[in-house]
PDB file of N, CA and C in Angstrom:
ATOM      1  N   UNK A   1      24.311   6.305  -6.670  1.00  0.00           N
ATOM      2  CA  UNK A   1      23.426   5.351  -6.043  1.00  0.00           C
ATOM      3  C   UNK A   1      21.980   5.775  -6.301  1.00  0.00           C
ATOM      4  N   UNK A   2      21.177   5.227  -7.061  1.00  0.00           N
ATOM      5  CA  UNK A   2      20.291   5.706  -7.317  1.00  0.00           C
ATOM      6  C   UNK A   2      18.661   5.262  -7.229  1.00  0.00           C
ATOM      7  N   UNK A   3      19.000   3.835  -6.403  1.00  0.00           N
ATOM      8  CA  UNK A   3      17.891   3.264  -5.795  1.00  0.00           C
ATOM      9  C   UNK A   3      17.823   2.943  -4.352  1.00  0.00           C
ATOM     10  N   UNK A   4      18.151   4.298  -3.992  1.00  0.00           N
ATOM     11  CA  UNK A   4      17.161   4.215  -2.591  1.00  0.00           C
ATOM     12  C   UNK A   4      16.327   5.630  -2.469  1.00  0.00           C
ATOM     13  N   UNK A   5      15.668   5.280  -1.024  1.00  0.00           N
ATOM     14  CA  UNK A   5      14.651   6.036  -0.778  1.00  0.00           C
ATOM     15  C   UNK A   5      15.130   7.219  -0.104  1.00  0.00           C
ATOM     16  N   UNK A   6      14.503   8.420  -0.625  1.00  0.00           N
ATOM     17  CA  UNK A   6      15.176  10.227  -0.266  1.00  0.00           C
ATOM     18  C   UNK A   6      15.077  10.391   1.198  1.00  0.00           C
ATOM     19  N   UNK A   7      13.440   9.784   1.688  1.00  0.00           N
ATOM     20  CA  UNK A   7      13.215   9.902   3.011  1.00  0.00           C
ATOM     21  C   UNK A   7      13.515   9.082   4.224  1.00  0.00           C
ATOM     22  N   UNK A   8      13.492   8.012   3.737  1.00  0.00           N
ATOM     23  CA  UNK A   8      14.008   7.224   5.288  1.00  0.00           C
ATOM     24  C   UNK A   8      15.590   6.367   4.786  1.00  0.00           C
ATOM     25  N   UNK A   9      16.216   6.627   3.974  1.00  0.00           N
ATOM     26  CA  UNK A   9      17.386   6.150   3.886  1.00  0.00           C
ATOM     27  C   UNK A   9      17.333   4.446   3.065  1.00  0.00           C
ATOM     28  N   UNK A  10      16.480   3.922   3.039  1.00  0.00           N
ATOM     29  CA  UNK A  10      16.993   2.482   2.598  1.00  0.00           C
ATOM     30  C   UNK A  10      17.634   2.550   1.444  1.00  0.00           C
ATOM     31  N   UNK A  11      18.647   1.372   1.212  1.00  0.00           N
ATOM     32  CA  UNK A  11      19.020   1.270   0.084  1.00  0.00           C
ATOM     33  C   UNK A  11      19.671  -0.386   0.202  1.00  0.00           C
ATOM     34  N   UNK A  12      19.734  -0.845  -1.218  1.00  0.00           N
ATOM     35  CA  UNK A  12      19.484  -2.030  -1.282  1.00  0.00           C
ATOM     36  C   UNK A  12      20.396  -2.886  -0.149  1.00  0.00           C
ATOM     37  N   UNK A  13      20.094  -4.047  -0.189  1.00  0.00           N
ATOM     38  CA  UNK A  13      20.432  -5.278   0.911  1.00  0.00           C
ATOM     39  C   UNK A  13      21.621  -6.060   0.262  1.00  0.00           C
ATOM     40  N   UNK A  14      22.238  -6.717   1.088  1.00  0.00           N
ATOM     41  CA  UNK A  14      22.646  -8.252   0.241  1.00  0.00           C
ATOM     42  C   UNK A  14      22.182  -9.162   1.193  1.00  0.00           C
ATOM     43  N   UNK A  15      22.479 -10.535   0.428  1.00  0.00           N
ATOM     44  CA  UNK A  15      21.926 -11.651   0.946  1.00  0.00           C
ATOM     45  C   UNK A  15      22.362 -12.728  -0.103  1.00  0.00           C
ATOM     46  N   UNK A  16      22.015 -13.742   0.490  1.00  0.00           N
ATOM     47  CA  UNK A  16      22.295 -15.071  -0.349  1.00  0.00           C
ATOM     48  C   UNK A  16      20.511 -15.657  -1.222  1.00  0.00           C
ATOM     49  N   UNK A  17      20.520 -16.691  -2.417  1.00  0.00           N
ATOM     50  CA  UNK A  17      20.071 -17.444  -2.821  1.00  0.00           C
ATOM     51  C   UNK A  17      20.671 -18.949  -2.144  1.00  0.00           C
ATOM     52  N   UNK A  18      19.744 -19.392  -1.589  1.00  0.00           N
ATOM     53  CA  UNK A  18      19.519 -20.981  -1.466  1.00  0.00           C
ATOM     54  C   UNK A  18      18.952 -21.540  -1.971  1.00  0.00           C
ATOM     55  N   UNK A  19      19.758 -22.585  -2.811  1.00  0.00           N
ATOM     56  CA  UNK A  19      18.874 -23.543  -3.201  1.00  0.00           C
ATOM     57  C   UNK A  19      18.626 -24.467  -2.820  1.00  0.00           C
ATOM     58  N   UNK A  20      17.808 -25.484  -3.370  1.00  0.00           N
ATOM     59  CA  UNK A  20      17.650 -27.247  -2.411  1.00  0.00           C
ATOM     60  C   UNK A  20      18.241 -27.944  -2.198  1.00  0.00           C
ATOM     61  N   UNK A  21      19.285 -27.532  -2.526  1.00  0.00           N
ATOM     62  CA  UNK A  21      20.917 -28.670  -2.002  1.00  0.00           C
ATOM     63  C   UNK A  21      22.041 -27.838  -1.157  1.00  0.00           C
ATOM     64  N   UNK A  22      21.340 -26.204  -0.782  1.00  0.00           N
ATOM     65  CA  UNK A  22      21.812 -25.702   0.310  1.00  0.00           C
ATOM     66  C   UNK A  22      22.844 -24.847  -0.480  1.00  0.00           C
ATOM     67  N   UNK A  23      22.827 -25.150  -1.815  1.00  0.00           N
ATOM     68  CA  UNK A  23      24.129 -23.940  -2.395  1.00  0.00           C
ATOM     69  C   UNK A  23      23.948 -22.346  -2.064  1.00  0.00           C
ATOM     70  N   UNK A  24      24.425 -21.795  -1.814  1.00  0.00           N
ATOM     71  CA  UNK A  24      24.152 -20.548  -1.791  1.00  0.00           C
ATOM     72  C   UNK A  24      25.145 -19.327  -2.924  1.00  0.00           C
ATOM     73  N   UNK A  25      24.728 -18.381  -3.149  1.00  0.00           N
ATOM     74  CA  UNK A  25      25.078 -17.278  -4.260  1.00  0.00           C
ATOM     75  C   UNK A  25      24.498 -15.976  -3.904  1.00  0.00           C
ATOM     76  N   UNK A  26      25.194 -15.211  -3.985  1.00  0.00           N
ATOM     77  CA  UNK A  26      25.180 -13.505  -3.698  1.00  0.00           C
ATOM     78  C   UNK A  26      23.999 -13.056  -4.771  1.00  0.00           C
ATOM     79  N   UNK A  27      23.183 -11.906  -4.053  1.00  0.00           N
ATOM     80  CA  UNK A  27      22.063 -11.678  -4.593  1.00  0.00           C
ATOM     81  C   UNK A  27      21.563 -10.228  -3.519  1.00  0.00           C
ATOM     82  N   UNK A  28      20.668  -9.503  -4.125  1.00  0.00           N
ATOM     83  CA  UNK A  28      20.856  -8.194  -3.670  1.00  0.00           C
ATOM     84  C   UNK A  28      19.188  -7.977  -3.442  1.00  0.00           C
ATOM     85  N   UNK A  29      18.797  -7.805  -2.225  1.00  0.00           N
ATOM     86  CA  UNK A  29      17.500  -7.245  -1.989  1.00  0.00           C
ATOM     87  C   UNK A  29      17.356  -5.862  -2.088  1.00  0.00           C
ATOM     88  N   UNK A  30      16.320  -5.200  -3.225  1.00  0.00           N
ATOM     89  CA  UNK A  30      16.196  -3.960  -3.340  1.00  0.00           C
ATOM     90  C   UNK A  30      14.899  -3.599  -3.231  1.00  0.00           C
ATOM     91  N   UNK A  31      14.661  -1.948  -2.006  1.00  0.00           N
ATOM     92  CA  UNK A  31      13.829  -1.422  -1.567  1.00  0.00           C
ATOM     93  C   UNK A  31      12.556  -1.052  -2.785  1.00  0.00           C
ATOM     94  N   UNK A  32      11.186  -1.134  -2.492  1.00  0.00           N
ATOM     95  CA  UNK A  32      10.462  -0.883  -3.380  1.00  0.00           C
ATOM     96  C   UNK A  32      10.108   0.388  -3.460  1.00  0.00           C
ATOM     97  N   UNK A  33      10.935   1.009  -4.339  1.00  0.00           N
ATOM     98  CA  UNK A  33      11.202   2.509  -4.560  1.00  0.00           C
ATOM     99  C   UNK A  33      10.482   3.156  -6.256  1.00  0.00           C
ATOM    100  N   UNK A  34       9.548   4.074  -5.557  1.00  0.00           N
ATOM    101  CA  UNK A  34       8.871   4.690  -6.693  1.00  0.00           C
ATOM    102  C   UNK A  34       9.107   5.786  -6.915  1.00  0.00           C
ATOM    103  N   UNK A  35       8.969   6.691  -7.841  1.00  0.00           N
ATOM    104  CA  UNK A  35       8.772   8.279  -8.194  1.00  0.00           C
ATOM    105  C   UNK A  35       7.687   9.020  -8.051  1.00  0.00           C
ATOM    106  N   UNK A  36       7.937   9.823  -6.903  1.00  0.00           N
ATOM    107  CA  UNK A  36       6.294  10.284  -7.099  1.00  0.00           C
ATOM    108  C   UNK A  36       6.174  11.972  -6.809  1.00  0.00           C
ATOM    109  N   UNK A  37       4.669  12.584  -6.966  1.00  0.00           N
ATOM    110  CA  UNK A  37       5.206  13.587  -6.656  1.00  0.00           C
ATOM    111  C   UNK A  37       4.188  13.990  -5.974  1.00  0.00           C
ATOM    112  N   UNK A  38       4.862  15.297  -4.764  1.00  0.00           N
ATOM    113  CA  UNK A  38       4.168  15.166  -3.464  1.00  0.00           C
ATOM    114  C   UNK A  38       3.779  16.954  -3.335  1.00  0.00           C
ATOM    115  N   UNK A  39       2.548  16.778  -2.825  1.00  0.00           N
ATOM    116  CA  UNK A  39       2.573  18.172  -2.751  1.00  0.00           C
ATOM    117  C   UNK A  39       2.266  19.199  -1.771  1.00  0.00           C
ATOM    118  N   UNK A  40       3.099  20.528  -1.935  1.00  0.00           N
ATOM    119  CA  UNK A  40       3.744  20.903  -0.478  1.00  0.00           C
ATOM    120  C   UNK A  40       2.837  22.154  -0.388  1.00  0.00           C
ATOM    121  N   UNK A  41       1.740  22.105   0.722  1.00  0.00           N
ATOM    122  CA  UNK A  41       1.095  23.924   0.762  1.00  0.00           C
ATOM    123  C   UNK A  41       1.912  24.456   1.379  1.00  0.00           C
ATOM    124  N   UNK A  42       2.733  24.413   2.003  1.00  0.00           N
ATOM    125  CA  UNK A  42       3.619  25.594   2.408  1.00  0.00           C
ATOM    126  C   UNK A  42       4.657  26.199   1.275  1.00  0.00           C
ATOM    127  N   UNK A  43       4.873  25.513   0.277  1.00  0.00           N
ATOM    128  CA  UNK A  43       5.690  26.312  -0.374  1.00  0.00           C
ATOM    129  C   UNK A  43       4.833  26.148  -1.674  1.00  0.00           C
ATOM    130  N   UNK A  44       3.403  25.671  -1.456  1.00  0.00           N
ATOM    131  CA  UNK A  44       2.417  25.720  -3.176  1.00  0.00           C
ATOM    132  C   UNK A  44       3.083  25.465  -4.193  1.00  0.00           C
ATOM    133  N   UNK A  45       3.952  24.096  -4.329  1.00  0.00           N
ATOM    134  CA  UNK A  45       4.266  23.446  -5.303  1.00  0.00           C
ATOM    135  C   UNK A  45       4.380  21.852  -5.359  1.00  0.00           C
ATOM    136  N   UNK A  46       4.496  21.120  -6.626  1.00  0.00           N
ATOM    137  CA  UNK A  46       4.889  20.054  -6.106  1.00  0.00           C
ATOM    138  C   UNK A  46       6.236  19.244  -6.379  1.00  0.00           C
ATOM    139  N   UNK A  47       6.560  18.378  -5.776  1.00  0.00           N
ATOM    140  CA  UNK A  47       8.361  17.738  -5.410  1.00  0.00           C
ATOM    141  C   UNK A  47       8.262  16.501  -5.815  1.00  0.00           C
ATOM    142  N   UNK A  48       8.912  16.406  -6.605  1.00  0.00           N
ATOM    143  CA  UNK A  48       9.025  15.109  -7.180  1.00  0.00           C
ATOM    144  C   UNK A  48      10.326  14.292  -6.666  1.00  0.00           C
ATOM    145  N   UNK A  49       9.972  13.621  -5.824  1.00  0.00           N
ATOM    146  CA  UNK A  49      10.714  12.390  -5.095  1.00  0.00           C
ATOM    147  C   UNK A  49      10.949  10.655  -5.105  1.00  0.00           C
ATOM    148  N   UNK A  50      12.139   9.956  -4.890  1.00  0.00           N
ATOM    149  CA  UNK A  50      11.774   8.840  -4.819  1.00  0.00           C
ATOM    150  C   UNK A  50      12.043   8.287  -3.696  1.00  0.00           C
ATOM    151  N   UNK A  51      10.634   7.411  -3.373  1.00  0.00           N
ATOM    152  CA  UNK A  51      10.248   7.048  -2.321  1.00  0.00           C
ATOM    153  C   UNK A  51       9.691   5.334  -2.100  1.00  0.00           C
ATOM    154  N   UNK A  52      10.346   5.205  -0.857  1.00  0.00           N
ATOM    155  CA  UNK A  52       9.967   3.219  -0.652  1.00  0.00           C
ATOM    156  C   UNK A  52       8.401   3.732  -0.854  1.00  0.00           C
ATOM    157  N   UNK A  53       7.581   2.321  -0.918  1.00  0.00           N
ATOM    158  CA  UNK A  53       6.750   2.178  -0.619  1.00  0.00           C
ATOM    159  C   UNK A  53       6.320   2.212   0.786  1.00  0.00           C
ATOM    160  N   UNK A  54       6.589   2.145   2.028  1.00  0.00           N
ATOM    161  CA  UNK A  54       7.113   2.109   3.425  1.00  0.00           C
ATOM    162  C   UNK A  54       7.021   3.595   3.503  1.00  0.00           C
ATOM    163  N   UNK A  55       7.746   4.305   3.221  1.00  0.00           N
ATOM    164  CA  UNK A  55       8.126   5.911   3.233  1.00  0.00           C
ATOM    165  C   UNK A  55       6.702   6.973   3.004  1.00  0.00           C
ATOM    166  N   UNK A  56       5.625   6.076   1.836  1.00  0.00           N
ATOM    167  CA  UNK A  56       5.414   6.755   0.957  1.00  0.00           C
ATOM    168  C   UNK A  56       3.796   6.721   1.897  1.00  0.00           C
ATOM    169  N   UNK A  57       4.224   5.116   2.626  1.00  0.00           N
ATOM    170  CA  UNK A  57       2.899   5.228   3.509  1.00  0.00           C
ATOM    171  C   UNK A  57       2.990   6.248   5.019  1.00  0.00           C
ATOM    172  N   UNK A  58       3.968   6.550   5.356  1.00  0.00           N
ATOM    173  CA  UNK A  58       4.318   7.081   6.642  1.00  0.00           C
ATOM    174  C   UNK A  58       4.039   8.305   6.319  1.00  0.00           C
ATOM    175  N   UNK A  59       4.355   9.682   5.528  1.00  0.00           N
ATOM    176  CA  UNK A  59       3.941  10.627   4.744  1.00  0.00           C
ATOM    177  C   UNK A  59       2.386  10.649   4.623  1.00  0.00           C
ATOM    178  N   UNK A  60       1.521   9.274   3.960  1.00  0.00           N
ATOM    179  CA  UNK A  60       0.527   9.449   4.197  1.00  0.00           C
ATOM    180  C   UNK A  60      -0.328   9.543   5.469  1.00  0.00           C
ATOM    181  N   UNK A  61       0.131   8.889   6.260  1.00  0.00           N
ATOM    182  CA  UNK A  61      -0.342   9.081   7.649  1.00  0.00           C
ATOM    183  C   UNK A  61       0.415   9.813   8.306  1.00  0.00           C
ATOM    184  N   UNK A  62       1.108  10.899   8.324  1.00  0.00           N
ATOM    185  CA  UNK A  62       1.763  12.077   8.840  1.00  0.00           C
ATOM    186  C   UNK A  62       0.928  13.288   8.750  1.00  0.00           C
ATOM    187  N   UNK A  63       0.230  12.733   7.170  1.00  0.00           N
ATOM    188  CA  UNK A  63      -0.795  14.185   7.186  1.00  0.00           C
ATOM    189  C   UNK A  63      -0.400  15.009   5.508  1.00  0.00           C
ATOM    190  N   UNK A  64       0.770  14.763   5.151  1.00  0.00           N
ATOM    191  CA  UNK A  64       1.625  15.387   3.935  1.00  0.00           C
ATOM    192  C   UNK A  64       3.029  15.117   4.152  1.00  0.00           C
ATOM    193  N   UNK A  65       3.739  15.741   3.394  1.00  0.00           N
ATOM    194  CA  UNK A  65       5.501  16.422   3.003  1.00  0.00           C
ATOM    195  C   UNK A  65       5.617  16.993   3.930  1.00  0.00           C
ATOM    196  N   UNK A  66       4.739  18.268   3.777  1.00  0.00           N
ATOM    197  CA  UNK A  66       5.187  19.419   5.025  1.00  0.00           C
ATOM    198  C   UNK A  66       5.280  18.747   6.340  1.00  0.00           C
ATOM    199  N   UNK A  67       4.451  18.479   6.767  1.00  0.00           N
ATOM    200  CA  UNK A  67       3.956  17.657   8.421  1.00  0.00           C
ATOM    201  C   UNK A  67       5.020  16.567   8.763  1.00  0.00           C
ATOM    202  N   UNK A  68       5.657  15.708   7.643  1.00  0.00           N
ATOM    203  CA  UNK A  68       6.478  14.347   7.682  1.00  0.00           C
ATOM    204  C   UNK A  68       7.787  15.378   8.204  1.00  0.00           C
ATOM    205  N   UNK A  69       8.330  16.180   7.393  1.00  0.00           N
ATOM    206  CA  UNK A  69       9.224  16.977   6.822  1.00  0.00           C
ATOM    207  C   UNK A  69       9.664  17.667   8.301  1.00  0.00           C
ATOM    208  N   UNK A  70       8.610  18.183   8.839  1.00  0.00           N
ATOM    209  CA  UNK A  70       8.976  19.046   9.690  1.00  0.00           C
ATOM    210  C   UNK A  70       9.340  18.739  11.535  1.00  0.00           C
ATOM    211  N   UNK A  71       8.334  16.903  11.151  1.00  0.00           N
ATOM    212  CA  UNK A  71       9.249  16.238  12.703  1.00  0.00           C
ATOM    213  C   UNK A  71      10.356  15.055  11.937  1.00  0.00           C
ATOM    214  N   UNK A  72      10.620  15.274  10.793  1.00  0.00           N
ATOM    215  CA  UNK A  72      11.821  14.267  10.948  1.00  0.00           C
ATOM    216  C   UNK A  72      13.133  14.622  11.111  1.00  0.00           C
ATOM    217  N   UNK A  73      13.456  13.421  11.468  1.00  0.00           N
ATOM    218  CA  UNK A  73      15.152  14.163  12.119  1.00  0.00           C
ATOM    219  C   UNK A  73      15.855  13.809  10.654  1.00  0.00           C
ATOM    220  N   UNK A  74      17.082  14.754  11.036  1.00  0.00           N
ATOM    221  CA  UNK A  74      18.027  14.975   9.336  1.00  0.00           C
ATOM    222  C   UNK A  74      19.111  13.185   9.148  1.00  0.00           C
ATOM    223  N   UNK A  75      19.115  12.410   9.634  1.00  0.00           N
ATOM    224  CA  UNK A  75      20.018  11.772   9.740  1.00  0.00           C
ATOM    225  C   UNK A  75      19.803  10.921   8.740  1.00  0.00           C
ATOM    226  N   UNK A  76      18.832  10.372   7.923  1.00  0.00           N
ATOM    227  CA  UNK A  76      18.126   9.674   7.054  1.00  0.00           C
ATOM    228  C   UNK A  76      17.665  10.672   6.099  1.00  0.00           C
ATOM    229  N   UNK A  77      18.056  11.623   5.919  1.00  0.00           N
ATOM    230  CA  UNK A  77      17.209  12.648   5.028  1.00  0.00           C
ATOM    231  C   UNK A  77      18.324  12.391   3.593  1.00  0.00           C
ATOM    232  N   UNK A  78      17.797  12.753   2.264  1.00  0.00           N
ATOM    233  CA  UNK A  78      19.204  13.106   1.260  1.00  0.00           C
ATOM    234  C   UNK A  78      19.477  14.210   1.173  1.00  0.00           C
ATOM    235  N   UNK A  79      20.536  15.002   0.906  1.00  0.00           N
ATOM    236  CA  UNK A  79      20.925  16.384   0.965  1.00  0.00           C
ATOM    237  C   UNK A  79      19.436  16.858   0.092  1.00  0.00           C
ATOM    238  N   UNK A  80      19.639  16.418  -0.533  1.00  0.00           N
ATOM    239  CA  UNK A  80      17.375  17.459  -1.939  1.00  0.00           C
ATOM    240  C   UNK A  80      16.808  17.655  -0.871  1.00  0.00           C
ATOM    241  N   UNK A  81      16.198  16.384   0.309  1.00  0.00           N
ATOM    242  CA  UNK A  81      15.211  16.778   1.161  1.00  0.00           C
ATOM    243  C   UNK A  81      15.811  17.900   2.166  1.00  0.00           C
ATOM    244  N   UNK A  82      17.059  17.746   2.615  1.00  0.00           N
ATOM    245  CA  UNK A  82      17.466  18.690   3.714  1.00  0.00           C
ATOM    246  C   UNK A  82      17.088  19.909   3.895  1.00  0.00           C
ATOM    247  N   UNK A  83      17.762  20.183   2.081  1.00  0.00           N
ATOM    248  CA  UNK A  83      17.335  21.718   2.040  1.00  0.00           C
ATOM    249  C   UNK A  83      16.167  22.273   1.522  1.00  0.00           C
ATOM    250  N   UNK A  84      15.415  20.928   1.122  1.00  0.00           N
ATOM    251  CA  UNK A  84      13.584  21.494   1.176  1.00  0.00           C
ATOM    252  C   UNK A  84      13.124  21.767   2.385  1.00  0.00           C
ATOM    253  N   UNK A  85      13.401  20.811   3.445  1.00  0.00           N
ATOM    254  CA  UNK A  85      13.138  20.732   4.791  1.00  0.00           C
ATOM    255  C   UNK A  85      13.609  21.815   5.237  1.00  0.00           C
ATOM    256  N   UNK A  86      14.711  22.349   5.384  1.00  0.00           N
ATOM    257  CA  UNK A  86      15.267  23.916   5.977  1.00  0.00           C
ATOM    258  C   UNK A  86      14.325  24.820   5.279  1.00  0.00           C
ATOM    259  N   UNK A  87      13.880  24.895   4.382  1.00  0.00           N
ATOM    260  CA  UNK A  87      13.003  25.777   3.411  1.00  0.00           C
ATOM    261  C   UNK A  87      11.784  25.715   4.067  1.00  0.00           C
ATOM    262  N   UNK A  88      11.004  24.577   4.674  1.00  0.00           N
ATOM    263  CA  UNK A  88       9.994  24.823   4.967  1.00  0.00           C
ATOM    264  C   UNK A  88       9.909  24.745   6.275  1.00  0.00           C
ATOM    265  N   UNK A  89      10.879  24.769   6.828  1.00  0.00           N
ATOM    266  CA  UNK A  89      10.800  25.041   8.371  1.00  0.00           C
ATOM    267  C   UNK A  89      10.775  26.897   8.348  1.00  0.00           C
ATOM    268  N   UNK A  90      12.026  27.155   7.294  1.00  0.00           N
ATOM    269  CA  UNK A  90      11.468  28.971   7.959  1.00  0.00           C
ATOM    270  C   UNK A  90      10.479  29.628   7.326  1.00  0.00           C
ATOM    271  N   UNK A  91       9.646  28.926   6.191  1.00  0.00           N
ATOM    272  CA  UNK A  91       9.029  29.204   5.938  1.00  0.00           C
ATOM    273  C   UNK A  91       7.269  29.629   7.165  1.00  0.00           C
ATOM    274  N   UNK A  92       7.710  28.129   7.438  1.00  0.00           N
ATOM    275  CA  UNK A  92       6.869  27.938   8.729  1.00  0.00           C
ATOM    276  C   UNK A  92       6.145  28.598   9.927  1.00  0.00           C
ATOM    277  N   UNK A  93       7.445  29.000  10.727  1.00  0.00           N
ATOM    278  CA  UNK A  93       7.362  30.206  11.630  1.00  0.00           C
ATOM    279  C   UNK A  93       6.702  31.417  11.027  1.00  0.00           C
TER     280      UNK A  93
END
């Protein structure tokens, strides 16, 4: 599965097409997911992730990776982030 987002979990939708006579047909809404790469002072490197657009703004107003990383809960995380996230939590302390 390779288009969704590492950090908050989305991944694509379904849904229908309607047209003007009400037909409808299967069709797939997918998250606007980029590659980017983010960079972490606690471990002075950078992580190359893919991330919604949504994701990529929440991170920015978190402050960074590290800061997002370190109040989010694991339940939405992908196993890559988990164990960056365990990494920079003991790094942390």
């Amino acid at each position: 599965m390779a288009n969704f987002c590492e950090l908050t979990g989305k991944k694509p939708m379904s849904g229908n097409n309607v047209s003007h006579s009400n037909n409808k047909t299967k069709r797939k809404f997918y998250p606007n997911i980029k590659e980017v790469s983010l960079k972490s002072e606690i471990l002075k490197r950078n992580i190359k992730v893919k991330l919604s657009a949504r994701a990529l703004k929440a991170v920015d107003f978190k402050g960074g990776l590290d800061e997002y990383l370190l109040k989010a809960k694991n339940k939405n995380l992908s196993p890559k982030i988990k164990k960056l996230r365990k990494i920079i939590i003991s790094k942390n302390k």
